[in-house]
N, C-alpha and C. Protein backbone atom coordinates (compact mmCIF):
# COMPACT_ATOMS: atom_id res chain seq x y z
N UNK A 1 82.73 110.10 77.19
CA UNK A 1 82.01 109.11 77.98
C UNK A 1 80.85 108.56 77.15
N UNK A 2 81.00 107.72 77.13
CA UNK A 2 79.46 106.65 76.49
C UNK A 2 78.92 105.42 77.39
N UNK A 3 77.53 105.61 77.22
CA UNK A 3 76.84 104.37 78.12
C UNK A 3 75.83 104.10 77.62
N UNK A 4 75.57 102.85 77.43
CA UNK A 4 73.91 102.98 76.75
C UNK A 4 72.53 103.11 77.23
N UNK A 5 71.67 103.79 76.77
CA UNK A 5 70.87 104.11 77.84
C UNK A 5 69.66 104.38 76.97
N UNK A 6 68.33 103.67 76.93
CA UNK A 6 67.58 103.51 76.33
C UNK A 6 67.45 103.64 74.71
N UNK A 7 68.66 102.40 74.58
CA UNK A 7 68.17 102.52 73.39
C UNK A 7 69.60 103.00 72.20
N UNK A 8 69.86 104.21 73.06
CA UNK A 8 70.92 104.87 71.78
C UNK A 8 72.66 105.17 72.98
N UNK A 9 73.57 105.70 72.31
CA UNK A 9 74.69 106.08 73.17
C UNK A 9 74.83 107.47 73.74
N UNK A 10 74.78 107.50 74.42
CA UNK A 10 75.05 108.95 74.75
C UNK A 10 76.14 109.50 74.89
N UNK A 11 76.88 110.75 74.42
CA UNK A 11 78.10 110.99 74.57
C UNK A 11 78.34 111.72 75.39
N UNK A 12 79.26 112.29 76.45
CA UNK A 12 79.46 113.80 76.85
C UNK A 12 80.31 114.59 75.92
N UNK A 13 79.78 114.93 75.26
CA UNK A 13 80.29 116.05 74.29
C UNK A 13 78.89 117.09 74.03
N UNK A 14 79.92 118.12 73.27
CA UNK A 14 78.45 119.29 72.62
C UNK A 14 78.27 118.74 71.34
N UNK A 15 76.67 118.62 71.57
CA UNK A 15 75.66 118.52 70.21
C UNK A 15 75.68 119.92 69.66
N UNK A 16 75.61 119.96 68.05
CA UNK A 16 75.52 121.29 67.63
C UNK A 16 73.78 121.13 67.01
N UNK A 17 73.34 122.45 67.57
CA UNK A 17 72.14 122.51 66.90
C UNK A 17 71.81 123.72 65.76
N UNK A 18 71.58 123.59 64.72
CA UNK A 18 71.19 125.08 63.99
C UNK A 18 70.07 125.55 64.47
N UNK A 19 69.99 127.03 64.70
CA UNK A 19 69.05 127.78 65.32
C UNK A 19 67.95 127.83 63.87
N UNK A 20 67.88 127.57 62.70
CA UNK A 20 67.11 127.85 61.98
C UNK A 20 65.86 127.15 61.42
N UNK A 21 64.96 127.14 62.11
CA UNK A 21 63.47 126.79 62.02
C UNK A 21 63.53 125.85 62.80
N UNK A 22 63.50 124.54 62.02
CA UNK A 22 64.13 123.03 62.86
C UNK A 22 64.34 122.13 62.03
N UNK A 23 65.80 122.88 61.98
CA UNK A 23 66.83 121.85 61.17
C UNK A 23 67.22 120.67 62.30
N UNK A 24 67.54 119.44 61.85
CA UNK A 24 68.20 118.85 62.67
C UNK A 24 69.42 118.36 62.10
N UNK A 25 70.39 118.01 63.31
CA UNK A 25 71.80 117.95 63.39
C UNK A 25 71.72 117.27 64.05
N UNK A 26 72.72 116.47 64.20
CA UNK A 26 73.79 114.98 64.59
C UNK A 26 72.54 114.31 65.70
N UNK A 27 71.29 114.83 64.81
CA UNK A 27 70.23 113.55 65.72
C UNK A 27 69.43 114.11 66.84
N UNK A 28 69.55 115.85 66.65
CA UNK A 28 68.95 116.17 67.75
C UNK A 28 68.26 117.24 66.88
N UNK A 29 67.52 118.17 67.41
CA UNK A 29 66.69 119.27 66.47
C UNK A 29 66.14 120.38 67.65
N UNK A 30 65.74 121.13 67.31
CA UNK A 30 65.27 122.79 67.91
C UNK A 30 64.79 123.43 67.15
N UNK A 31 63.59 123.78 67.61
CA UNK A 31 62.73 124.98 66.98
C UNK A 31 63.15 126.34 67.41
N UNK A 32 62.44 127.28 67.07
CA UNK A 32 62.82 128.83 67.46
C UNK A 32 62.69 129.09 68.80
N UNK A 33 62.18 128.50 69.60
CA UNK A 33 61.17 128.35 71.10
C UNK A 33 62.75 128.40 71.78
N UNK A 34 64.11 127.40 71.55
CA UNK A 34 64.73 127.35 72.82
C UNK A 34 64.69 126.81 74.23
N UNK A 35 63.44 126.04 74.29
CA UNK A 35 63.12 125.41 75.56
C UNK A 35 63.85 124.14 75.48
N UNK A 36 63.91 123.07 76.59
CA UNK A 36 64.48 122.41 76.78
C UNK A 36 63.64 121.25 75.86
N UNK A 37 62.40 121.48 76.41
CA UNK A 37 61.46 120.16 75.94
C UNK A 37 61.51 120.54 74.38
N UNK A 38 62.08 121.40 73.73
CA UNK A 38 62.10 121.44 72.24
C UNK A 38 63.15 119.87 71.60
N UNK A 39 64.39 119.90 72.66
CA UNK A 39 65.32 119.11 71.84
C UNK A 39 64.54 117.97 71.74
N UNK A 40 65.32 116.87 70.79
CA UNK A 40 64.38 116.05 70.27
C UNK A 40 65.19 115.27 69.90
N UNK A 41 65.75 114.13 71.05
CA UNK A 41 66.73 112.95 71.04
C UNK A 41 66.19 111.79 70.12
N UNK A 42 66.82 111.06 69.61
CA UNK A 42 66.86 109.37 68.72
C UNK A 42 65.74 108.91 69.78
N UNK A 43 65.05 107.43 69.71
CA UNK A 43 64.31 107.04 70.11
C UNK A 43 63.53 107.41 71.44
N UNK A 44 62.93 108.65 71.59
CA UNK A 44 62.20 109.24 72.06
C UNK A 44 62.66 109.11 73.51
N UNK A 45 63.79 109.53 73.85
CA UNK A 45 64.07 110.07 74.64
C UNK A 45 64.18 111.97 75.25
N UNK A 46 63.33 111.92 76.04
CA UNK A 46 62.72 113.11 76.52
C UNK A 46 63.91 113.65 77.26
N UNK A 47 63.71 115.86 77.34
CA UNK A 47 64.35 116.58 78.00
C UNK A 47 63.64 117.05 78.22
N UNK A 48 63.38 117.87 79.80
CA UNK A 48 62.67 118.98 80.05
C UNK A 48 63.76 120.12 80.69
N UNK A 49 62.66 121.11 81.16
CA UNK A 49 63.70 122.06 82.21
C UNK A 49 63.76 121.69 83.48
N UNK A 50 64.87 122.08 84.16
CA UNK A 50 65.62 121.54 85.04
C UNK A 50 64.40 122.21 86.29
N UNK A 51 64.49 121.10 86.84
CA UNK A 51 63.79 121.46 87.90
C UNK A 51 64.96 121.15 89.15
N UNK A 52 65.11 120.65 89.42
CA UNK A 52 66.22 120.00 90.54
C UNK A 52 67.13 121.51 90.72
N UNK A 53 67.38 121.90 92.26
CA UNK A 53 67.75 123.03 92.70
C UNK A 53 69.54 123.34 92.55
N UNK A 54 69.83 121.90 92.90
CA UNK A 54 71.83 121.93 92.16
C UNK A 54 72.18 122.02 90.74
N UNK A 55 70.87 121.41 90.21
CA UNK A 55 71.76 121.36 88.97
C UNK A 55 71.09 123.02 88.13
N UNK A 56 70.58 123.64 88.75
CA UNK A 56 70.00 125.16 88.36
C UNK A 56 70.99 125.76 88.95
N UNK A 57 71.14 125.85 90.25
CA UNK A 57 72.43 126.47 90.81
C UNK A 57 73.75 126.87 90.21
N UNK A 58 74.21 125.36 89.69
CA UNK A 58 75.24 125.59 89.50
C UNK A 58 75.36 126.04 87.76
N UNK A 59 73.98 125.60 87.46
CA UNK A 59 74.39 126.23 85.59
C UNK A 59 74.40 127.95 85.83
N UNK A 60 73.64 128.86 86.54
CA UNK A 60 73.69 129.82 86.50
C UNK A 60 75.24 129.79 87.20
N UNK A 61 75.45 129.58 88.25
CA UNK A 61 76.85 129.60 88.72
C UNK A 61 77.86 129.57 87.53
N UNK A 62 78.16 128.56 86.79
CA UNK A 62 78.60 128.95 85.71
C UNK A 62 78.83 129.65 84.87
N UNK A 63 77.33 130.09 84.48
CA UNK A 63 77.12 131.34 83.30
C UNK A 63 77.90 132.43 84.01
N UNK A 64 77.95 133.20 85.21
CA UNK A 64 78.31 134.14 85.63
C UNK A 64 79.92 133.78 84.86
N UNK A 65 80.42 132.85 86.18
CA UNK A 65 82.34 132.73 85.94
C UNK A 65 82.79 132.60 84.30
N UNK A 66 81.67 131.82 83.55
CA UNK A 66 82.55 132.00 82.14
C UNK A 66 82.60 133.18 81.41
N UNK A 67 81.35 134.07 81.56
CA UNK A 67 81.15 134.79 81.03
C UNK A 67 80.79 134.54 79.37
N UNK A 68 79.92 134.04 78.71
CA UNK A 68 79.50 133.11 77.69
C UNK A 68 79.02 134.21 76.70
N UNK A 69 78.69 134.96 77.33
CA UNK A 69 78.34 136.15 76.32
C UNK A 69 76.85 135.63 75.76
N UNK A 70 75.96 134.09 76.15
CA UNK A 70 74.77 133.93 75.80
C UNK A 70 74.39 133.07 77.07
N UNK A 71 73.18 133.11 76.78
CA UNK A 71 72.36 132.28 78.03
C UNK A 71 72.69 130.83 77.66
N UNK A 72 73.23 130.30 79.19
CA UNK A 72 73.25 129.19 79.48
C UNK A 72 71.99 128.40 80.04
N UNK A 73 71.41 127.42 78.88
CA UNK A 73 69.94 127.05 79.97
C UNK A 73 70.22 125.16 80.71
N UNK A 74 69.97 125.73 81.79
CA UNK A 74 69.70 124.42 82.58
C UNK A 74 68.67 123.29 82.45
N UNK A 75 68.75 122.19 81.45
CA UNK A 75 68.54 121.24 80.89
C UNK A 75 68.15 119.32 81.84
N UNK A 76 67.61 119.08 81.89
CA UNK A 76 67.00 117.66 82.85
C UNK A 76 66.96 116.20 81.78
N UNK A 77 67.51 115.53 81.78
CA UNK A 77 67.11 113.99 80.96
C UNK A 77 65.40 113.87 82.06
N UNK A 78 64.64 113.69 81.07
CA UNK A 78 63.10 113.42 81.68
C UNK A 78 63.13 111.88 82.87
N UNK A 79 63.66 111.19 82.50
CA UNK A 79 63.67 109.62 82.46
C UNK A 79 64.71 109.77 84.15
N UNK A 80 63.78 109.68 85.52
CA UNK A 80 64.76 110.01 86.73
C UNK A 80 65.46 109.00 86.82
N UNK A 81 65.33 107.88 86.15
CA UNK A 81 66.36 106.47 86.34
C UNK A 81 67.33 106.76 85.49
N UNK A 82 67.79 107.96 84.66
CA UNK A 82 69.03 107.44 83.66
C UNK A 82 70.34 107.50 84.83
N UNK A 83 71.53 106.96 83.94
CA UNK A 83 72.47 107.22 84.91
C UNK A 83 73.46 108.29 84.84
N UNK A 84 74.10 108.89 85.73
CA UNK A 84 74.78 109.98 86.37
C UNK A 84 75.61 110.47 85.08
N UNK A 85 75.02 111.64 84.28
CA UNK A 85 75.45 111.46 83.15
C UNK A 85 75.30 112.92 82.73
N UNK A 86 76.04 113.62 81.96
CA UNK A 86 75.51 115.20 81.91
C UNK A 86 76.52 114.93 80.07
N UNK A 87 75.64 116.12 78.90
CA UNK A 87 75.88 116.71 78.03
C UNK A 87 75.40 117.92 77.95
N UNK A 88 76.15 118.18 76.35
CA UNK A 88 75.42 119.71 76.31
C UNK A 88 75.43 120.19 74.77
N UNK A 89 74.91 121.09 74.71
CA UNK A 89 74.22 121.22 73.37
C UNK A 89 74.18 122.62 72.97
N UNK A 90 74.55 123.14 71.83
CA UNK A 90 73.96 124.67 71.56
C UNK A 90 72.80 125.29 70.15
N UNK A 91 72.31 126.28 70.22
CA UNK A 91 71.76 126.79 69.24
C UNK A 91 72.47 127.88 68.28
N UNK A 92 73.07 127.63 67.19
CA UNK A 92 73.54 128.48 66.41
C UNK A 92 73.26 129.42 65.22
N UNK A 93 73.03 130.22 65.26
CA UNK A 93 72.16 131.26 64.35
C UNK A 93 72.91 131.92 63.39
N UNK A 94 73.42 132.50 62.46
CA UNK A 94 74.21 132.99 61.19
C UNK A 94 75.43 132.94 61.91
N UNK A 95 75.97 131.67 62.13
CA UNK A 95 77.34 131.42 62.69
C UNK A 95 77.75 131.69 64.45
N UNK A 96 76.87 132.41 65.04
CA UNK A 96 77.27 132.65 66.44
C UNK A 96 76.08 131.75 67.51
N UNK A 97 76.56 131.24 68.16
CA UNK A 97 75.78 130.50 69.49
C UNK A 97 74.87 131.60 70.12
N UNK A 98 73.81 131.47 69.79
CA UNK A 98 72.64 132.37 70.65
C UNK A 98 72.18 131.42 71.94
N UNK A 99 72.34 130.40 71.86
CA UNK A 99 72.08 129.66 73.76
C UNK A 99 72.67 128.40 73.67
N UNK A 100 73.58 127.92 74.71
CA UNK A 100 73.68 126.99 75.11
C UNK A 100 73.00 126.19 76.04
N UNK A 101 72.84 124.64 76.51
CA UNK A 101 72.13 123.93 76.89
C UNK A 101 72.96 122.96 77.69
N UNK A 102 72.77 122.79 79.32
CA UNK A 102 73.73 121.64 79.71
C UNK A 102 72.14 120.95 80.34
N UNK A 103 72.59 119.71 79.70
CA UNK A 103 71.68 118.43 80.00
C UNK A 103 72.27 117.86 80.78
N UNK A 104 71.30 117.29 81.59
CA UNK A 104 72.16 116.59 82.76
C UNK A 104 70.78 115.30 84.00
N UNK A 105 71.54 114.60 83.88
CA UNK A 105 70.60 113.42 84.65
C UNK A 105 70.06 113.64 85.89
N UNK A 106 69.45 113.69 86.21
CA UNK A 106 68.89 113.69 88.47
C UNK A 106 69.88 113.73 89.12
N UNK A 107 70.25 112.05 88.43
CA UNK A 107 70.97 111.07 89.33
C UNK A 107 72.51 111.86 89.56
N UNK A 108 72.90 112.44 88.65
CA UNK A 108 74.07 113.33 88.63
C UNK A 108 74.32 114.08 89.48
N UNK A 109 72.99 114.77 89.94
CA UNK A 109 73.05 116.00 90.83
C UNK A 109 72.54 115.39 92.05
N UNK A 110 72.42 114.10 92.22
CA UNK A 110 72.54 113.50 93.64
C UNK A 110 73.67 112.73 93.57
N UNK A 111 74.25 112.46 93.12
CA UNK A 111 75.42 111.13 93.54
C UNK A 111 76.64 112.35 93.92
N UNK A 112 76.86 112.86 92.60
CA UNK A 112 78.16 113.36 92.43
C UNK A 112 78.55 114.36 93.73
N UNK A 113 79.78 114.42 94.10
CA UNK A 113 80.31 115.50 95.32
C UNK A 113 79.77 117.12 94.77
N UNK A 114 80.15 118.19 95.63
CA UNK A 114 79.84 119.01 95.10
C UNK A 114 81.22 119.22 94.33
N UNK A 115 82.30 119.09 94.68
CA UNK A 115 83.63 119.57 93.47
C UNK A 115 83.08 119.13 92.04
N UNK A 116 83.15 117.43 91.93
CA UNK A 116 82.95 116.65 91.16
C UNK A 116 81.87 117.23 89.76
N UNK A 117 80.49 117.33 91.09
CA UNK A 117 79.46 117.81 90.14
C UNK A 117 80.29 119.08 89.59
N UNK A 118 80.86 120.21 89.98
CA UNK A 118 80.98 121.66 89.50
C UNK A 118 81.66 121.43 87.94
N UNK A 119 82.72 120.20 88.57
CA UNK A 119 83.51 119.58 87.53
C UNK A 119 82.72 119.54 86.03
N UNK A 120 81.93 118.56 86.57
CA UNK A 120 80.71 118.13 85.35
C UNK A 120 80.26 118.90 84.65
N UNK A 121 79.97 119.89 84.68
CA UNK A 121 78.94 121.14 84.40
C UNK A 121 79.72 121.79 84.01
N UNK A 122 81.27 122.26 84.31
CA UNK A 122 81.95 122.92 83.98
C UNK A 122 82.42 122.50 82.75
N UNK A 123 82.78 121.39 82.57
CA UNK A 123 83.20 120.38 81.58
C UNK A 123 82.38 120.80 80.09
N UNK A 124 81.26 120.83 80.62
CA UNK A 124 80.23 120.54 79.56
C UNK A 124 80.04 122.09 78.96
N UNK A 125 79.89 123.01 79.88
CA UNK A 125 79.79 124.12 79.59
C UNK A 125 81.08 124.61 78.83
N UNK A 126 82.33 124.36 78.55
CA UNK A 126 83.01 124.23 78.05
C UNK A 126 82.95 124.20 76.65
N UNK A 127 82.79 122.41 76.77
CA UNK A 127 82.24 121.99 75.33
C UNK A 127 81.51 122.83 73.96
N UNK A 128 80.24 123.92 74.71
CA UNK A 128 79.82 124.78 73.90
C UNK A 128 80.03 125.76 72.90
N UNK A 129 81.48 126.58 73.84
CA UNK A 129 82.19 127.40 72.71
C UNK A 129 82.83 126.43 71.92
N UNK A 130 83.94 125.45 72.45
CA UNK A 130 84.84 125.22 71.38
C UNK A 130 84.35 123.98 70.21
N UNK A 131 84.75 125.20 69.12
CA UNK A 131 84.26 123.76 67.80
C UNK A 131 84.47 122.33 68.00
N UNK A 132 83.72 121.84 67.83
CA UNK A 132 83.94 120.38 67.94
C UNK A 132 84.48 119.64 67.51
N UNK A 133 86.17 118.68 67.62
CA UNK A 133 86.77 117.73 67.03
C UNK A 133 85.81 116.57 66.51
N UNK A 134 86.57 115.95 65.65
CA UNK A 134 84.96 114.67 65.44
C UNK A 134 84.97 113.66 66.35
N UNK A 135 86.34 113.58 67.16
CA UNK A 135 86.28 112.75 68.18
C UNK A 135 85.85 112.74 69.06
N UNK A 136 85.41 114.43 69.66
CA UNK A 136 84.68 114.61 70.36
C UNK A 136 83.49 114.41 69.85
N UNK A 137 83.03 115.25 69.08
CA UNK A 137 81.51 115.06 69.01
C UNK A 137 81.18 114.14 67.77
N UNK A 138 81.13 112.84 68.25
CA UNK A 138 80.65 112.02 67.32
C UNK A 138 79.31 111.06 67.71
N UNK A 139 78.29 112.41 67.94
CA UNK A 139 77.20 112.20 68.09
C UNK A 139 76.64 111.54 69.55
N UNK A 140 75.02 111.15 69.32
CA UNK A 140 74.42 110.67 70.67
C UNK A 140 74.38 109.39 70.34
N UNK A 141 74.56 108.82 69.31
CA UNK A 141 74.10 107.54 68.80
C UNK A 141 75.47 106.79 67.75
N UNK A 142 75.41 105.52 67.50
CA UNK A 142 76.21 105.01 66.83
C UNK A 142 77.27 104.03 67.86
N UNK A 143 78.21 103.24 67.18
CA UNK A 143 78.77 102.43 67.66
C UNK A 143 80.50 102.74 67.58
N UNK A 144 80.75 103.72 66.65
CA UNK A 144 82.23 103.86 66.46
C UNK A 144 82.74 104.61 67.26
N UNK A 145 83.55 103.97 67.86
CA UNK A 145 84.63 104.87 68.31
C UNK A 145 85.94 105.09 68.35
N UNK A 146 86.42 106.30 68.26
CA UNK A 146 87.64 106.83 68.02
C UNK A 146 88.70 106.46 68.51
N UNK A 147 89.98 106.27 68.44
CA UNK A 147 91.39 105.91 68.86
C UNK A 147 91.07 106.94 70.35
N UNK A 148 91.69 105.92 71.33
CA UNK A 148 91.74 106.74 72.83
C UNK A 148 92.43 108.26 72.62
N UNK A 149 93.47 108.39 71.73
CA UNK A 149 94.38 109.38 72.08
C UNK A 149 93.61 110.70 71.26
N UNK A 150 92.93 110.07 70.53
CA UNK A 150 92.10 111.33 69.57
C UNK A 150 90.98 111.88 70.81
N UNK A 151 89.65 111.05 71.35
CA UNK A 151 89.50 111.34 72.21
C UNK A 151 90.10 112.37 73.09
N UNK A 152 91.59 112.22 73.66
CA UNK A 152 92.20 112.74 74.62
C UNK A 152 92.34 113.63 74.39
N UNK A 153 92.48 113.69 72.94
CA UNK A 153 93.35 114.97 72.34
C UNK A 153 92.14 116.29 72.04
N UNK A 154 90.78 115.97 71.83
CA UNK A 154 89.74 116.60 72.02
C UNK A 154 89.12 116.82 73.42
N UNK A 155 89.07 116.06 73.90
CA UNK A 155 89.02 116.25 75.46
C UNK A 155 89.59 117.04 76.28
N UNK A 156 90.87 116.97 76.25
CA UNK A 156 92.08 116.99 77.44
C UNK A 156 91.93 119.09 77.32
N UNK A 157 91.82 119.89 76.20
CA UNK A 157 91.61 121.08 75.75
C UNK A 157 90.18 121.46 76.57
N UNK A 158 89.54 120.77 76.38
CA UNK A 158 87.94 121.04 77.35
C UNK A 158 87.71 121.34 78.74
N UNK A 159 88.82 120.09 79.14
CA UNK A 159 89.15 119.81 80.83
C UNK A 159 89.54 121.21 81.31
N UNK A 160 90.72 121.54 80.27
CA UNK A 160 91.74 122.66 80.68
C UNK A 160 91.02 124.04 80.64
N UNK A 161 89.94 124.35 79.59
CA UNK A 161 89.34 125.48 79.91
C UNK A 161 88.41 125.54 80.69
N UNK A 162 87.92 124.10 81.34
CA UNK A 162 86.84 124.30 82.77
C UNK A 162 87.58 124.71 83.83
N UNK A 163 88.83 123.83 83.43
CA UNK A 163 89.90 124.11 84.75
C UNK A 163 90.06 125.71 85.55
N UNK A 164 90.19 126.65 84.19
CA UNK A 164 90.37 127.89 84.08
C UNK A 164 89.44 128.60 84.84
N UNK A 165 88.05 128.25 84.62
CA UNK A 165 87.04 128.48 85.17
C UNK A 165 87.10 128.04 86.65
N UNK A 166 87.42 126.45 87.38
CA UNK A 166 86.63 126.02 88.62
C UNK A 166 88.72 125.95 88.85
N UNK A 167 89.12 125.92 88.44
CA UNK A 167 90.56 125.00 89.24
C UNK A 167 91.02 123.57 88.80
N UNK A 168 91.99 123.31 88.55
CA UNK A 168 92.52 121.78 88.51
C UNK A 168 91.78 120.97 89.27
N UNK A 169 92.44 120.85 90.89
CA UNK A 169 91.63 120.32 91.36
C UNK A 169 90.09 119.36 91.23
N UNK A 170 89.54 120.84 90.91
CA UNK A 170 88.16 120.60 90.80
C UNK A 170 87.62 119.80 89.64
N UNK A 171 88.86 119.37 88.95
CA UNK A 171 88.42 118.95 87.61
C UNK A 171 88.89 117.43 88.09
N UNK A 172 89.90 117.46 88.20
CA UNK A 172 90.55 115.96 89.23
C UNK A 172 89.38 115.07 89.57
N UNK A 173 89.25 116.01 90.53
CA UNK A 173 87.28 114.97 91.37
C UNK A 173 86.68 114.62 90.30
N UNK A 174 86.28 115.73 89.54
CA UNK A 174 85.37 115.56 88.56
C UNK A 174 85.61 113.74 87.96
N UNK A 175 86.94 113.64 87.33
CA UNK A 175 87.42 112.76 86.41
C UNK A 175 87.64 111.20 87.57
N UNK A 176 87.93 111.71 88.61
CA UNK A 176 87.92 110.13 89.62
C UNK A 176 86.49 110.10 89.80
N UNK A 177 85.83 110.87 90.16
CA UNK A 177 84.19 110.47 90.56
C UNK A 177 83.48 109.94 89.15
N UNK A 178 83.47 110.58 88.01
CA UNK A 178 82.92 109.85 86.87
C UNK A 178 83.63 108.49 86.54
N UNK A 179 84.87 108.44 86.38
CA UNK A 179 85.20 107.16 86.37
C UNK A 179 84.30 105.65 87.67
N UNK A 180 84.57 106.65 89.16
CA UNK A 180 83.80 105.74 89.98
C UNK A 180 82.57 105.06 89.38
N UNK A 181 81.95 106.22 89.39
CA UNK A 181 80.63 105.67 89.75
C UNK A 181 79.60 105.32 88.46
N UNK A 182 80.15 105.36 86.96
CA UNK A 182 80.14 105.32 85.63
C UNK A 182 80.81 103.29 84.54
N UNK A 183 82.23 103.63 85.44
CA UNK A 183 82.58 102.38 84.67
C UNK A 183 81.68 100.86 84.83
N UNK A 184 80.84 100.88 86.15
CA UNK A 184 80.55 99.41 86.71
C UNK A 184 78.93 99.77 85.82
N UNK A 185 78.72 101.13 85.14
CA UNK A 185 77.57 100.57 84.45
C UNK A 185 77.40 100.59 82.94
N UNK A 186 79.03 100.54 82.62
CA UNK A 186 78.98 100.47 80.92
C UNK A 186 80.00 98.68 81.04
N UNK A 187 79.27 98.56 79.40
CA UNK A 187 79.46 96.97 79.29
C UNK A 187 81.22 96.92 78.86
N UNK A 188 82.24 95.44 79.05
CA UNK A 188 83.00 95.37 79.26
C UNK A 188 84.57 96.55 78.02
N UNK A 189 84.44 96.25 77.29
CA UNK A 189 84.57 97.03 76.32
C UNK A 189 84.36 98.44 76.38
N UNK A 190 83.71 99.00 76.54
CA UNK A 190 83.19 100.60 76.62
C UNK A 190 84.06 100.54 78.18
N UNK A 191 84.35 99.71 79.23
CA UNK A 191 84.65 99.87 80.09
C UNK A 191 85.96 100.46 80.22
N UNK A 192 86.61 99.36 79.26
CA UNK A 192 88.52 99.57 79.21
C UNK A 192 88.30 100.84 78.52
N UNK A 193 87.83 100.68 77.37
CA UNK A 193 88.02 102.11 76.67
C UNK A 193 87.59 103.65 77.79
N UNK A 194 86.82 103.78 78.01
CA UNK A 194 86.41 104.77 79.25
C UNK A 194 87.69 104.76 80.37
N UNK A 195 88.21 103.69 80.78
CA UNK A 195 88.89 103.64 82.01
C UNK A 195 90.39 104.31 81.51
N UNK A 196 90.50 104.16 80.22
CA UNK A 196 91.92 104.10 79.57
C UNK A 196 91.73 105.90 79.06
N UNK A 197 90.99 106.40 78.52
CA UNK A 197 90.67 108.10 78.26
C UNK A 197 90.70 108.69 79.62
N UNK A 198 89.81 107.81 80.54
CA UNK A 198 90.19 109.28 82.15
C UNK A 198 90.96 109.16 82.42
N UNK A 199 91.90 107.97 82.52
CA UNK A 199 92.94 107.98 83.33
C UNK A 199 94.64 109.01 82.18
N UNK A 200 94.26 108.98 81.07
CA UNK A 200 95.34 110.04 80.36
C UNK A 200 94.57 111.31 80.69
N UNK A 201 93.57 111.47 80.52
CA UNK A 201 92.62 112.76 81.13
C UNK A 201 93.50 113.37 82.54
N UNK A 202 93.32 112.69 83.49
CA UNK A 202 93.65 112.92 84.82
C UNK A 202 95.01 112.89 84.62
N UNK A 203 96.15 112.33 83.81
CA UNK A 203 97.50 112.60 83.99
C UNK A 203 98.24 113.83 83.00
N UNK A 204 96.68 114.25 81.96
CA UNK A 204 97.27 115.45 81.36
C UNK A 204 96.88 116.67 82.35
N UNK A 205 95.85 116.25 83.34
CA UNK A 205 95.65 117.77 84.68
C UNK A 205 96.82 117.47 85.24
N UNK A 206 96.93 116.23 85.94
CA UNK A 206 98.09 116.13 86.57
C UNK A 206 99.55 117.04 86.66
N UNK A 207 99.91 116.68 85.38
CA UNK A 207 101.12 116.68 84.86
C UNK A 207 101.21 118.49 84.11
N UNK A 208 99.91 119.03 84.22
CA UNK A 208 99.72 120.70 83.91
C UNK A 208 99.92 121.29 85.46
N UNK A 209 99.16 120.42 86.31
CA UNK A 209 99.52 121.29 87.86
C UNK A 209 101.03 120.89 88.21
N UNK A 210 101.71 120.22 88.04
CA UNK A 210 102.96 120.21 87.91
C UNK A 210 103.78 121.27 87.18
N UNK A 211 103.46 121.23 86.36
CA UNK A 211 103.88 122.34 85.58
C UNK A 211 103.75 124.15 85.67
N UNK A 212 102.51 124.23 86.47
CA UNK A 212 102.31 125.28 86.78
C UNK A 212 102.76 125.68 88.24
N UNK A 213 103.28 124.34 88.78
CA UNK A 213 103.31 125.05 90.47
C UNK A 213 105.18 124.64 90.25
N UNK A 214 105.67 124.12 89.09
CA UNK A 214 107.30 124.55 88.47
C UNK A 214 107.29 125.99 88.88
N UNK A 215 106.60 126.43 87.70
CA UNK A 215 106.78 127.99 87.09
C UNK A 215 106.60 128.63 88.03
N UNK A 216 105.94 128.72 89.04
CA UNK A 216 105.39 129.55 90.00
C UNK A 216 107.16 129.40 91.30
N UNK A 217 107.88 128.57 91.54
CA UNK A 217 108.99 128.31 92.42
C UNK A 217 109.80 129.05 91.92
N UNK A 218 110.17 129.69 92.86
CA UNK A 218 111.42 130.64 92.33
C UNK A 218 112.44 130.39 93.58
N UNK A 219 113.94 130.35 93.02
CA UNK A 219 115.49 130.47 93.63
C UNK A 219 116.05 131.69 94.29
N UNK A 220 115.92 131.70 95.44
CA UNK A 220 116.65 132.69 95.98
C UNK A 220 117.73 132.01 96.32
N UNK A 221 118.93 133.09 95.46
CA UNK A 221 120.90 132.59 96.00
C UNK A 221 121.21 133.89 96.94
């Protein structure tokens, strides 16, 4: 997902951060501290800690079901006007993730359903363990973007291990509600492209709950 939003693009993908002093990476940076207000977005766009009671909820909610093996911290875009928009980010220390970070807009944790939102968060929390394709993570900023199917093809693996976590279903909402309420505020172009990734998104869940409720039917002769 990309939209522009003061200034730079934002992606939903994981930012990688090195845990060491404050290096910065793909445009974002962290000191030893770990706080939210440490990260340190392209044209001074601010994070703090999450204050808002759903979107705390459900990151700890999370941390429990994945079992992450590190602290998941619940992350706020400062700016309460951005739009309904969640990433995420980690700190990596002699090769292993010592904390992950899901950032996430206000507006997110008021618009979105509760499936939808779980979706979101789940999504993102995701993102953290698995290494990052470049199609996925090709940063917060910049103008290029990748062939839809590369996208998909980094994506569609993400969906499936939130899935694992919340349910198909729950990922479904997720992918019709971001499409809703997302496409009417990216410009025409970013539009098709966005509309054309969820919708193979939603027919690779699709076409897996199909597949799984095959396997599950059994023939009595």
């Amino acid at each position: 997902m990309r939209q522009r939003f003061a200034g730079i693009v934002l992606v939903t993908s994981c930012i990688v951060l090195a845990g060491c002093a404050h290096l910065q990476v793909a445009g974002m940076s962290v000191p030893v501290d770990l706080t939210c207000a440490s990260l340190e977005l392209p044209n001074g766009v601010r994070v703090r800690e999450a204050t808002h009671a759903r979107i705390i909820e459900v990151t700890g909610r999370l941390s429990r079901i994945a079992e992450l093996g590190y602290p998941l911290r619940a992350c706020e875009l400062a700016d309460d006007d951005a739009p309904p928009t969640a990433f995420s980010a980690k700190t990596v220390k002699d090769g292993a993730i010592i904390q992950g970070y899901l950032i996430i807009a206000r507006s997110a944790a008021e618009r979105y359903s509760d499936a939808a939102f779980l979706g979101l968060l789940a999504h993102e929390t995701a993102h953290v363990p698995i290494a990052p394709e470049p199609a996925c993570n090709i940063g917060i900023y910049g103008n290029r973007l990748p062939p839809v199917e590369e996208r998909v093809a980094c994506e569609a693996p993400v969906d499936a291990k939130a899935a694992s976590w919340v349910g198909k279903p729950v990922m479904l909402t997720m992918l019709r509600e971001v499409q809703k309420f997302m496409s009417p505020l990216l410009d025409a172009d970013f539009r098709t492209y966005n509309d054309a990734e969820i919708a193979a998104r939603i027919t690779f869940l699709e076409e897996a709950t199909r597949r799984d409720a095959s396997a599950k039917t059994t023939v009595v002769r």
